[in-house]
PDB file of N, CA and C in Angstrom:
ATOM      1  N   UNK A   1      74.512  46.649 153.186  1.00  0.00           N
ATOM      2  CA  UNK A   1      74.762  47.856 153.936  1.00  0.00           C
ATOM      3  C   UNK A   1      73.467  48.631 154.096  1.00  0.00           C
ATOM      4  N   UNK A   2      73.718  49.461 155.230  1.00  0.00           N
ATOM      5  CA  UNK A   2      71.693  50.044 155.563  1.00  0.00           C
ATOM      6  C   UNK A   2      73.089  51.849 155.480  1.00  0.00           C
ATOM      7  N   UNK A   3      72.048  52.477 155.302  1.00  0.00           N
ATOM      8  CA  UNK A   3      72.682  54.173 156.224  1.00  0.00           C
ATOM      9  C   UNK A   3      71.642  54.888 156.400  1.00  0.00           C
ATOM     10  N   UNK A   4      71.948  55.275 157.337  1.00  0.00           N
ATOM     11  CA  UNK A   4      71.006  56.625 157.852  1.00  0.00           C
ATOM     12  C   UNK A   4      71.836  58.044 158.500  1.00  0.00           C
ATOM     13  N   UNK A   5      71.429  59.548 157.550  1.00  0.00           N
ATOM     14  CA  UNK A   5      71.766  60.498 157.787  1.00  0.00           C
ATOM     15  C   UNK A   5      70.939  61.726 158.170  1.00  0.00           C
ATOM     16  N   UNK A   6      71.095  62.662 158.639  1.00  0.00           N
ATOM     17  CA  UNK A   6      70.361  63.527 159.011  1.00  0.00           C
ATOM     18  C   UNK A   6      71.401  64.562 159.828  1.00  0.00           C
ATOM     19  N   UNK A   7      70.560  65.887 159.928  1.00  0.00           N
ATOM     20  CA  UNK A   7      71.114  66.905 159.772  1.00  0.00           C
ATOM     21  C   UNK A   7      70.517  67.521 161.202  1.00  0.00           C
ATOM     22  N   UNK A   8      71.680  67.515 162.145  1.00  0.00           N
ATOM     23  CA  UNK A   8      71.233  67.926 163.443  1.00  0.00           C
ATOM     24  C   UNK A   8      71.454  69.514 164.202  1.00  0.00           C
ATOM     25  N   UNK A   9      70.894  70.206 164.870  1.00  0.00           N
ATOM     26  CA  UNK A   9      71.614  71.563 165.787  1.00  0.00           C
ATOM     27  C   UNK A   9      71.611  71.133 167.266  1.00  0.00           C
ATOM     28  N   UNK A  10      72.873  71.401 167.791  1.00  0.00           N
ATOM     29  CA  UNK A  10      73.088  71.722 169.148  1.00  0.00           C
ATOM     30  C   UNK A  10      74.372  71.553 169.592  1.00  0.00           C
ATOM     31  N   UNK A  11      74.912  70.769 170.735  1.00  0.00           N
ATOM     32  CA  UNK A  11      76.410  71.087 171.082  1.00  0.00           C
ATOM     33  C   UNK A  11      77.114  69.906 170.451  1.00  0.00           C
ATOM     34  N   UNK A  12      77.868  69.803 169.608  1.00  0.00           N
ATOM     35  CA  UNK A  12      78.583  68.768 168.762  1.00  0.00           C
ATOM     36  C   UNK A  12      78.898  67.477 169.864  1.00  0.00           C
ATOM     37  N   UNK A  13      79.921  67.969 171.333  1.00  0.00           N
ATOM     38  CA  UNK A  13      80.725  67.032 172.192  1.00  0.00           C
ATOM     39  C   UNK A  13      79.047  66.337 172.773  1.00  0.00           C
ATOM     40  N   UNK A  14      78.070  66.845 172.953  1.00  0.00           N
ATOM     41  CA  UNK A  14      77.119  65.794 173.762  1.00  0.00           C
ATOM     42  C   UNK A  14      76.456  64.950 172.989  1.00  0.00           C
ATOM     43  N   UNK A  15      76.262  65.296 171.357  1.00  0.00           N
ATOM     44  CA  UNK A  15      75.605  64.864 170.260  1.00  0.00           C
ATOM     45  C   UNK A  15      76.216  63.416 170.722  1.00  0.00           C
ATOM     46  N   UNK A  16      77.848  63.957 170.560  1.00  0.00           N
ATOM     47  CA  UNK A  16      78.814  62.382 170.454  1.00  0.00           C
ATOM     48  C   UNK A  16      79.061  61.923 171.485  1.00  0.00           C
ATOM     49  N   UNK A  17      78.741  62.300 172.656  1.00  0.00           N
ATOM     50  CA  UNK A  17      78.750  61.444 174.111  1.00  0.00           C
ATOM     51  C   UNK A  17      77.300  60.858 173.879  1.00  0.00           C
ATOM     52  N   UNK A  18      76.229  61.268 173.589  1.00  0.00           N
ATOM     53  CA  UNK A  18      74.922  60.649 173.363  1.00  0.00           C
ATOM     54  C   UNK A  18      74.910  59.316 172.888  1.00  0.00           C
ATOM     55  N   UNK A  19      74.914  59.571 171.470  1.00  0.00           N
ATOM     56  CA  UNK A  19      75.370  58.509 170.777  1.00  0.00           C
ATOM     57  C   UNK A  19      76.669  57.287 171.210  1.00  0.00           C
ATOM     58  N   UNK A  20      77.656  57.601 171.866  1.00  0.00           N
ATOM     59  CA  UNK A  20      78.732  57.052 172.175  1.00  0.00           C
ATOM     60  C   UNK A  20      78.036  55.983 173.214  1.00  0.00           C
ATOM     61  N   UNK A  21      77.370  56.801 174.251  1.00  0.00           N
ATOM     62  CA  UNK A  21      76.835  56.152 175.456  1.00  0.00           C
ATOM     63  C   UNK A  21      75.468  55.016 174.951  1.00  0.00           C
ATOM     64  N   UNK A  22      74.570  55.350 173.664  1.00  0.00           N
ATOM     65  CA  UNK A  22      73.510  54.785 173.279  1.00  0.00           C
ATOM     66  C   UNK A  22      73.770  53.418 173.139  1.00  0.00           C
ATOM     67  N   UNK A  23      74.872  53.716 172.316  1.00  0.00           N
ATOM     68  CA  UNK A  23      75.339  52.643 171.549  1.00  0.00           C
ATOM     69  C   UNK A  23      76.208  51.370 172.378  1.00  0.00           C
ATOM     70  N   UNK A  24      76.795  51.938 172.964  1.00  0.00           N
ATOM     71  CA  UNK A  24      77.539  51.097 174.358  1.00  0.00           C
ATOM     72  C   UNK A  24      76.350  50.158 174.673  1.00  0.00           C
ATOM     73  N   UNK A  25      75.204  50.913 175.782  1.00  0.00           N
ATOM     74  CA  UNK A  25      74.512  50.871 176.977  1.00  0.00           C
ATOM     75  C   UNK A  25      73.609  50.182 176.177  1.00  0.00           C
ATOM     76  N   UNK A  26      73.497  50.013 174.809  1.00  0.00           N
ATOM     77  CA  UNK A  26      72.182  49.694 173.553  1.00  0.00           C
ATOM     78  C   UNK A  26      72.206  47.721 173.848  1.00  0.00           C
ATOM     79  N   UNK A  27      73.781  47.807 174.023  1.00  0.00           N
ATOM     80  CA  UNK A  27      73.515  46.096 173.846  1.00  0.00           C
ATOM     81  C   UNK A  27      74.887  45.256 174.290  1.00  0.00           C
ATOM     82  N   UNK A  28      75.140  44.559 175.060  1.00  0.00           N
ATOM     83  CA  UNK A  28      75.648  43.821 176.550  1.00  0.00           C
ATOM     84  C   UNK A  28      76.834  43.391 174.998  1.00  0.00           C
ATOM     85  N   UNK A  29      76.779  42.974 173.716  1.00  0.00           N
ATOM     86  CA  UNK A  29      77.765  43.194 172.996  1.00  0.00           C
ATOM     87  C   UNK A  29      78.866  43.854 172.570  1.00  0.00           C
ATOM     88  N   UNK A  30      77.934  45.625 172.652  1.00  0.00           N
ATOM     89  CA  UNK A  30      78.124  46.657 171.401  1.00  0.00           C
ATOM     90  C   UNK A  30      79.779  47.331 172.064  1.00  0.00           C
ATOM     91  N   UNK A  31      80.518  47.206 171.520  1.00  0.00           N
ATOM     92  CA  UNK A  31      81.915  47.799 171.577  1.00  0.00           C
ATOM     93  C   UNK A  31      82.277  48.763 170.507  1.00  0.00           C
ATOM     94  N   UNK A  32      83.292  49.729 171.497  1.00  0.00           N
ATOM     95  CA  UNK A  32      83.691  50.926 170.538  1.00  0.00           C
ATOM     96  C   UNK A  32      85.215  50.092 169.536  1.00  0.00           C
ATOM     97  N   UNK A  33      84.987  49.828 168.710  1.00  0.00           N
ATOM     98  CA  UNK A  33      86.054  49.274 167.977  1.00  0.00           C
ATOM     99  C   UNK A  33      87.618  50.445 167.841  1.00  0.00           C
ATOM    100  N   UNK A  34      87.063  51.865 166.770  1.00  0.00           N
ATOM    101  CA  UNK A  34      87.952  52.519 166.937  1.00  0.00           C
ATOM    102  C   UNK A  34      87.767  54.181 166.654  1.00  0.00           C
ATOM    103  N   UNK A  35      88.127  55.302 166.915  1.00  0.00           N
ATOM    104  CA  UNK A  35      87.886  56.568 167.070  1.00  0.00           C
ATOM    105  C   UNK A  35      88.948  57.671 166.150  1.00  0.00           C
ATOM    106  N   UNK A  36      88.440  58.136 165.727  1.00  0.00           N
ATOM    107  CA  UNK A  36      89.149  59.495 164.961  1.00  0.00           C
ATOM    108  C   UNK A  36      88.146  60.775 165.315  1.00  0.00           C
ATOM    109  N   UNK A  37      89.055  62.017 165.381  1.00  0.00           N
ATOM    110  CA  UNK A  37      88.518  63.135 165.379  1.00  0.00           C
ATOM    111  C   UNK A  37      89.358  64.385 164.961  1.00  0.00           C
ATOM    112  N   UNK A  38      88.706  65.194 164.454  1.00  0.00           N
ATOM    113  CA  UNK A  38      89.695  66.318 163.550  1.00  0.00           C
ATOM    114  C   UNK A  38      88.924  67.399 163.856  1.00  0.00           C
ATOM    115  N   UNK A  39      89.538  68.679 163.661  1.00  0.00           N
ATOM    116  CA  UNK A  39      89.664  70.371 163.839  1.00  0.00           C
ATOM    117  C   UNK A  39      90.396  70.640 162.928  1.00  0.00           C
ATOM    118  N   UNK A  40      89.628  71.758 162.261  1.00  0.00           N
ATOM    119  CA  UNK A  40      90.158  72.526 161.626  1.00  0.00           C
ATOM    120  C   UNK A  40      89.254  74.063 161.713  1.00  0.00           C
ATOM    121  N   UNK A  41      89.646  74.999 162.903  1.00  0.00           N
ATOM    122  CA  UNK A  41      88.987  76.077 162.844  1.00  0.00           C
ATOM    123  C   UNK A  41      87.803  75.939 163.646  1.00  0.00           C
ATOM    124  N   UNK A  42      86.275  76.337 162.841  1.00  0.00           N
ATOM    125  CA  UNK A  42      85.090  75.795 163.364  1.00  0.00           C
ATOM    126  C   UNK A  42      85.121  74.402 163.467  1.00  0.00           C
ATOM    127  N   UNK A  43      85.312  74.226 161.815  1.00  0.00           N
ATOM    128  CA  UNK A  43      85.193  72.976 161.584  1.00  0.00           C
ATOM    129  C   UNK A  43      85.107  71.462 162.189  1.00  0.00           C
ATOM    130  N   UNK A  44      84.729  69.990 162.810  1.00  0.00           N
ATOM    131  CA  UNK A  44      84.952  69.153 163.724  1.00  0.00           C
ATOM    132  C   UNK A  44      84.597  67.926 162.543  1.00  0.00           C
ATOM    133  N   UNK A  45      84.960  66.480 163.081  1.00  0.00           N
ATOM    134  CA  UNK A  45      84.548  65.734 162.432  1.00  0.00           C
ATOM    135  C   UNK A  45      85.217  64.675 162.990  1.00  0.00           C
ATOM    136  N   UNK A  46      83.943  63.907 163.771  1.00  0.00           N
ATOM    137  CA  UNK A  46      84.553  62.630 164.457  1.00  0.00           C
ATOM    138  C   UNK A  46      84.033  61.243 163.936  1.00  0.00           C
ATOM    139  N   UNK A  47      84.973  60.583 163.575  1.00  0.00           N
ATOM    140  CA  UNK A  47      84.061  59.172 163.102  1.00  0.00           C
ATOM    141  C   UNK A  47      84.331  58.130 164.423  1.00  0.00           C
ATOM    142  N   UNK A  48      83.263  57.435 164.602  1.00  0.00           N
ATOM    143  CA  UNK A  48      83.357  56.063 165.773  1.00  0.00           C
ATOM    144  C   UNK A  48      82.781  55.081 164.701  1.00  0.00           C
ATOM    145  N   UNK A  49      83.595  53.520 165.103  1.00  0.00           N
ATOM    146  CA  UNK A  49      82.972  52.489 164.456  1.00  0.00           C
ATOM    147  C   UNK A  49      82.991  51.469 165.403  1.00  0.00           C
ATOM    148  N   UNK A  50      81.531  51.196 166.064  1.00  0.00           N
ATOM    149  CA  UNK A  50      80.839  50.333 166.308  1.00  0.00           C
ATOM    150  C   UNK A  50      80.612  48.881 165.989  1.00  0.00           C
ATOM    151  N   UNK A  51      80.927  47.863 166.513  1.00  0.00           N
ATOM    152  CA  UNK A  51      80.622  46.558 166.679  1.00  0.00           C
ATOM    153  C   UNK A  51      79.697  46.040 167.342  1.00  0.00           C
ATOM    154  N   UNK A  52      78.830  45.126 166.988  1.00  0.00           N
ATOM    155  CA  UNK A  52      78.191  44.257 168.406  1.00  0.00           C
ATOM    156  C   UNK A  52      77.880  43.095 167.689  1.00  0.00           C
ATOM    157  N   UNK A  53      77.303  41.888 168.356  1.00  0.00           N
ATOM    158  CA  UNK A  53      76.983  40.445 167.674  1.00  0.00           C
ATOM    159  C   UNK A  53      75.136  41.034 167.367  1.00  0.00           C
ATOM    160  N   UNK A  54      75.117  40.345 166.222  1.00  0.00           N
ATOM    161  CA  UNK A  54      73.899  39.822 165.838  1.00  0.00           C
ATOM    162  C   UNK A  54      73.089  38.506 166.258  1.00  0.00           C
ATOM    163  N   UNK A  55      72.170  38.343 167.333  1.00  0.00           N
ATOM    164  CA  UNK A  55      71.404  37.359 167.391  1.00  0.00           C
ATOM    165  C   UNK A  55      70.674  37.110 166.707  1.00  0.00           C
ATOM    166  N   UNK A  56      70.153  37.691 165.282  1.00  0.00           N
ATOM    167  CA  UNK A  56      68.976  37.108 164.706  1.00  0.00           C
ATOM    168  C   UNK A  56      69.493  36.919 163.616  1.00  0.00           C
ATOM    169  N   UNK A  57      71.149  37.667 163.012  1.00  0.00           N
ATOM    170  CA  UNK A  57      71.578  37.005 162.001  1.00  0.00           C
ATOM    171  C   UNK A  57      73.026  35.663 162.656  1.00  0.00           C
ATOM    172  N   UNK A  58      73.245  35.957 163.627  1.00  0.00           N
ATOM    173  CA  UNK A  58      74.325  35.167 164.030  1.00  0.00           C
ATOM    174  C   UNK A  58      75.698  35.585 163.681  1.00  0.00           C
ATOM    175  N   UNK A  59      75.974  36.493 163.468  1.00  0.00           N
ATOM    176  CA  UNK A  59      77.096  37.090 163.037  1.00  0.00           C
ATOM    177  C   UNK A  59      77.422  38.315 163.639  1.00  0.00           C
ATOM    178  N   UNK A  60      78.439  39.441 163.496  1.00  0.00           N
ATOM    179  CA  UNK A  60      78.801  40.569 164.087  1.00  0.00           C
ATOM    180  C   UNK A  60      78.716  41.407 162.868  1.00  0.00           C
ATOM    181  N   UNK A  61      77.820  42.609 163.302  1.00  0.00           N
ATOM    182  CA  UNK A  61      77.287  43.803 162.758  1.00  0.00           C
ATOM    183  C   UNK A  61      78.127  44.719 163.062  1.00  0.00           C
ATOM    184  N   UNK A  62      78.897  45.824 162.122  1.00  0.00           N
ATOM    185  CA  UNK A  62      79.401  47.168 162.486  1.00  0.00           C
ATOM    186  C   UNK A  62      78.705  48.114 162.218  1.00  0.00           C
ATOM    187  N   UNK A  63      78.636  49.561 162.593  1.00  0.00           N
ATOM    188  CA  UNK A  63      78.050  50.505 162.325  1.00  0.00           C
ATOM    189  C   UNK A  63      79.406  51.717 162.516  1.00  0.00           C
ATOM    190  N   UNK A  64      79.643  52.571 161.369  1.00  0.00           N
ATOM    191  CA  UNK A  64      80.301  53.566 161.729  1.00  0.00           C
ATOM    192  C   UNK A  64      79.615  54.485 161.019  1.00  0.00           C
ATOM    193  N   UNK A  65      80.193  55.961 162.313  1.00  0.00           N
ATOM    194  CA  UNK A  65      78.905  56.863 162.327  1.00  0.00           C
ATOM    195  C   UNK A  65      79.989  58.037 162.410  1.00  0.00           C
ATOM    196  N   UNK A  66      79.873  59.386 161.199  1.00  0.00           N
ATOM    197  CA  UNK A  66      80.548  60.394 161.099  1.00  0.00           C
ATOM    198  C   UNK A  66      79.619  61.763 161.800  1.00  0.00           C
ATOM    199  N   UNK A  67      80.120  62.118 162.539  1.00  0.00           N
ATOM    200  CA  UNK A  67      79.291  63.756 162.745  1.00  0.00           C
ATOM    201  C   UNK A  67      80.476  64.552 162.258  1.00  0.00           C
ATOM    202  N   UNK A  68      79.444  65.848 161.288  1.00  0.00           N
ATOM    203  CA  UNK A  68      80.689  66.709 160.519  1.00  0.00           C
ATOM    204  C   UNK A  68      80.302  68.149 161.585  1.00  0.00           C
ATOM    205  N   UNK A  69      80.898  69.158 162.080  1.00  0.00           N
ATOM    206  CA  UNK A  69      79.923  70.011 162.480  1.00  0.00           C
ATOM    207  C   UNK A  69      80.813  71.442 162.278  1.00  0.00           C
ATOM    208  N   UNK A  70      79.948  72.308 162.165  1.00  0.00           N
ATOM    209  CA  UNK A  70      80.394  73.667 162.009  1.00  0.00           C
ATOM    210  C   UNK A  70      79.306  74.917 162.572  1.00  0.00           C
ATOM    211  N   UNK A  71      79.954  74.940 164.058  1.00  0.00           N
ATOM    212  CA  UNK A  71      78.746  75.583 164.626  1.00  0.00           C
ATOM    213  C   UNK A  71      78.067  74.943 165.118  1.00  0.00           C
ATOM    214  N   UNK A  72      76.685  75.354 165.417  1.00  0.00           N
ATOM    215  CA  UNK A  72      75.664  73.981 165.937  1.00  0.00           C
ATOM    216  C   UNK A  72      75.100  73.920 164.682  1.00  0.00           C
ATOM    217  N   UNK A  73      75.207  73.746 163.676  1.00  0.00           N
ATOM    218  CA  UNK A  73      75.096  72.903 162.212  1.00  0.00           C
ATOM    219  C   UNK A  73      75.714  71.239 162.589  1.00  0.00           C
ATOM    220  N   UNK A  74      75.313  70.280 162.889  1.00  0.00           N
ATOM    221  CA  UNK A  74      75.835  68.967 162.818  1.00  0.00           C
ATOM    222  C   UNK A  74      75.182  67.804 161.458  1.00  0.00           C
ATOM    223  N   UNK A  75      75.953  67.658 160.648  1.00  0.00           N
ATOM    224  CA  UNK A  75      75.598  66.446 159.684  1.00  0.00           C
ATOM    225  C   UNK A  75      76.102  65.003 160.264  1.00  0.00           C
ATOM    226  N   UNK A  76      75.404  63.733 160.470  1.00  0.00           N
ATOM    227  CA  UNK A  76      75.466  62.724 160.675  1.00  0.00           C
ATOM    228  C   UNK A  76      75.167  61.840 159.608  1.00  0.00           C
ATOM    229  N   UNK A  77      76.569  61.064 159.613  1.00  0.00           N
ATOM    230  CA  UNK A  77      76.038  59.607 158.701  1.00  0.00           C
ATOM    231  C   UNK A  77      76.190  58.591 159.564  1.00  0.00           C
ATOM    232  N   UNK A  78      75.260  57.700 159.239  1.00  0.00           N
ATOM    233  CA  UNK A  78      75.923  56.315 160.027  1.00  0.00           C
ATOM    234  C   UNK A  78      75.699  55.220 158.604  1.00  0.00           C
ATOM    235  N   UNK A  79      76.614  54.200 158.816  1.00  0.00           N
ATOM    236  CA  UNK A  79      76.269  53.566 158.071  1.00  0.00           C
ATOM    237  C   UNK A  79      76.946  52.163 158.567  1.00  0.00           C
ATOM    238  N   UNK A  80      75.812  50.939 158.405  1.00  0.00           N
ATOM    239  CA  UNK A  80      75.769  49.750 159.105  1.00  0.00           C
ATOM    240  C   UNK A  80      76.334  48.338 158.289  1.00  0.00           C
ATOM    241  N   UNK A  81      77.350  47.502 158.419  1.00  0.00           N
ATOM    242  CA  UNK A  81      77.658  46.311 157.642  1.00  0.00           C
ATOM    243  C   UNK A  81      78.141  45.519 158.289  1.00  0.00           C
ATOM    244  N   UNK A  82      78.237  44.421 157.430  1.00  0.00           N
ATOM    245  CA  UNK A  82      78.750  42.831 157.723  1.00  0.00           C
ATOM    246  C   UNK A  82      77.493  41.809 158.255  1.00  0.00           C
ATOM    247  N   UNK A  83      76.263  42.670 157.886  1.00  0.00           N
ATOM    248  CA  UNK A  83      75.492  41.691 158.750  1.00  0.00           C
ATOM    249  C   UNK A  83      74.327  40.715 157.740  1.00  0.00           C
ATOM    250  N   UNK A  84      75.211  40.469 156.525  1.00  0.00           N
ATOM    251  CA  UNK A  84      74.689  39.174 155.603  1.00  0.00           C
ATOM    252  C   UNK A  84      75.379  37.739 155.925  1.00  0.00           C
ATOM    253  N   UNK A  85      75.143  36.728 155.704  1.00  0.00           N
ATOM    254  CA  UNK A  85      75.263  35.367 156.096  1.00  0.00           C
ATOM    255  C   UNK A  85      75.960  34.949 154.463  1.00  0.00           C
ATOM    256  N   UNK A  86      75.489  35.782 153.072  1.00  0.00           N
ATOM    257  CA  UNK A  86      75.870  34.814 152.096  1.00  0.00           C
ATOM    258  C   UNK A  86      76.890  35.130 151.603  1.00  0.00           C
ATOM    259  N   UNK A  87      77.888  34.588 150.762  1.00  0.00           N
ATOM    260  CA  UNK A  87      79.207  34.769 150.306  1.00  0.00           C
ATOM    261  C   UNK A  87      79.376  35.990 148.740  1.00  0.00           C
ATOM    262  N   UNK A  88      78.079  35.542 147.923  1.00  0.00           N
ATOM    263  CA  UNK A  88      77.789  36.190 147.218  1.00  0.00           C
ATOM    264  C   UNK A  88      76.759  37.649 146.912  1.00  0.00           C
ATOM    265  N   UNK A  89      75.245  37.812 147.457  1.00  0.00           N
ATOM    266  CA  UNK A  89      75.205  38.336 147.361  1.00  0.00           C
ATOM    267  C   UNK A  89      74.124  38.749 149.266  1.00  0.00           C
ATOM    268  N   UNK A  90      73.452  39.795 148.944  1.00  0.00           N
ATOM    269  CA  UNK A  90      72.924  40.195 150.646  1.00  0.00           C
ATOM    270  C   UNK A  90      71.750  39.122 150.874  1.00  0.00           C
ATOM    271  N   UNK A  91      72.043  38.347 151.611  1.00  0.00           N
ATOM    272  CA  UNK A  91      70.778  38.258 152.536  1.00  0.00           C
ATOM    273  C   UNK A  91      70.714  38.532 154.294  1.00  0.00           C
ATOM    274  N   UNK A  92      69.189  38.461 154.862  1.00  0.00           N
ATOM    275  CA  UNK A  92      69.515  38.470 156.200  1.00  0.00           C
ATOM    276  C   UNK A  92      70.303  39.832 156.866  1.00  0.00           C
ATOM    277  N   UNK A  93      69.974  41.141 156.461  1.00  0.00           N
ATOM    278  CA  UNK A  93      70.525  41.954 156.885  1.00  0.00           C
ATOM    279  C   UNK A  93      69.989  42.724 158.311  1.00  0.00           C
ATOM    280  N   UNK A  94      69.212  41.720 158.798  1.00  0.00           N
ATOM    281  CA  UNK A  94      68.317  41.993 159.806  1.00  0.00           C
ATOM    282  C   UNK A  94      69.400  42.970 161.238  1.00  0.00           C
ATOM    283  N   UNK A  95      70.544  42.763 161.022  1.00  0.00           N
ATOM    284  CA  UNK A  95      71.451  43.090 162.234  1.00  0.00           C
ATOM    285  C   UNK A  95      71.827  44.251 162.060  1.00  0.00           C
ATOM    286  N   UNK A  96      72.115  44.574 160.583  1.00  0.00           N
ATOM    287  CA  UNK A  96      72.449  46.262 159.967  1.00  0.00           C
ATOM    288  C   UNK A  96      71.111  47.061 160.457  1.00  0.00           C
ATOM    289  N   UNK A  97      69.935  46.680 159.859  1.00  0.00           N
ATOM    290  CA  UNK A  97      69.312  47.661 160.450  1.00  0.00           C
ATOM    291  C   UNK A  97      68.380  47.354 161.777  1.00  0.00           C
ATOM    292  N   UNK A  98      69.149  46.505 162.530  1.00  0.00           N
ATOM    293  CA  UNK A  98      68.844  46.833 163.915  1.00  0.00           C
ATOM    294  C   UNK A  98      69.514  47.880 164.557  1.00  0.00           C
ATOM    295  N   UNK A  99      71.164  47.890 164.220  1.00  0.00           N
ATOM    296  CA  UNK A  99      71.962  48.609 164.471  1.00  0.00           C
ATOM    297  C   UNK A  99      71.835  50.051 164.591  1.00  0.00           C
ATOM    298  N   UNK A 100      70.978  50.274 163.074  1.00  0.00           N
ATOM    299  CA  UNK A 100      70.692  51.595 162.908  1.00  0.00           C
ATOM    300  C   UNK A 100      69.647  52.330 163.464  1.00  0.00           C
ATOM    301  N   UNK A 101      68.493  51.117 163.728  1.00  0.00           N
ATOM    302  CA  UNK A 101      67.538  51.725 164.537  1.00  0.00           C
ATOM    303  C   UNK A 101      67.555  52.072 165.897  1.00  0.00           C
ATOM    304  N   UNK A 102      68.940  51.269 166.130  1.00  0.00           N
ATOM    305  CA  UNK A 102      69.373  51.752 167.719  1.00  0.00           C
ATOM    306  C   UNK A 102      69.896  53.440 167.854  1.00  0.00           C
ATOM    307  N   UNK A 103      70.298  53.682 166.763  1.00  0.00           N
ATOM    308  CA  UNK A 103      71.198  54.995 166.319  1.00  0.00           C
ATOM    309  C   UNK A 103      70.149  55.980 165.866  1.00  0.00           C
ATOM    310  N   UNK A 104      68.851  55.671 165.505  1.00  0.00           N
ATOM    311  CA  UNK A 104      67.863  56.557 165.521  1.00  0.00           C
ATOM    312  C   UNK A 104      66.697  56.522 166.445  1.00  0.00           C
ATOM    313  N   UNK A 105      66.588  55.962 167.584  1.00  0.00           N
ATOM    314  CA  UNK A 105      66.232  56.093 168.467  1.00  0.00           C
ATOM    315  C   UNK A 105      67.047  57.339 169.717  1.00  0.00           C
ATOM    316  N   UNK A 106      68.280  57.515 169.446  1.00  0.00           N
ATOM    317  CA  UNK A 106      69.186  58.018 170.163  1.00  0.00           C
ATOM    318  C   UNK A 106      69.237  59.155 170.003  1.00  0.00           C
ATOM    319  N   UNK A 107      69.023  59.364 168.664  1.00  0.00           N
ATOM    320  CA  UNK A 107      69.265  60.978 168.098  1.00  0.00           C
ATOM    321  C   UNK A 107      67.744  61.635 167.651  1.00  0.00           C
TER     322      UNK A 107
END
């Protein structure tokens, strides 16, 4: 597993159309698998989890990515898996953090 978080300001809905669209448009694979989003008050918090194939590990990489926000205060996690080849322990995780570097290029 790779993650990358960071702590963003501005309008929560474009943060996550940004990212939504990056990630799509990032790679002729990358599919929105599945979506949640919650309110409570200020409060927001949408998770998306991301799929696409790995060409350099040969396998399919996920990435799911939480924005928490309150205000233009936005916290982001993403965090990237499935993209080892061995049964036991990690190798070859070359697809996790491609994934992620697609997701920090974006933001």
């Amino acid at each position: 597993m790779a993650k990358y978080e960071k702590t963003l300001k501005g309008d929560f809905d474009s943060i996550l159309k940004n990212i939504e669209d990056g990630i799509l448009g990032g790679s002729i694979s990358a599919t929105l698998e599945e979506r949640s989003d919650f309110r409570n008050g200020d409060a927001r918090c949408s998770v998306r989890v991301f799929e696409r194939y790995s060409y350099m590990g040969g396998n399919r990489v996920s990435l799911a990515v939480t924005l928490f926000g309150n205000g233009d205060a936005i916290n982001l996690s993403a965090i990237a898996s499935g993209g080892s080849q061995a049964m036991f322990f990690k190798i070859n995780t070359f697809g996790e953090e491609a994934f992620l570097d697609k997701l920090r290029e974006i933001v």
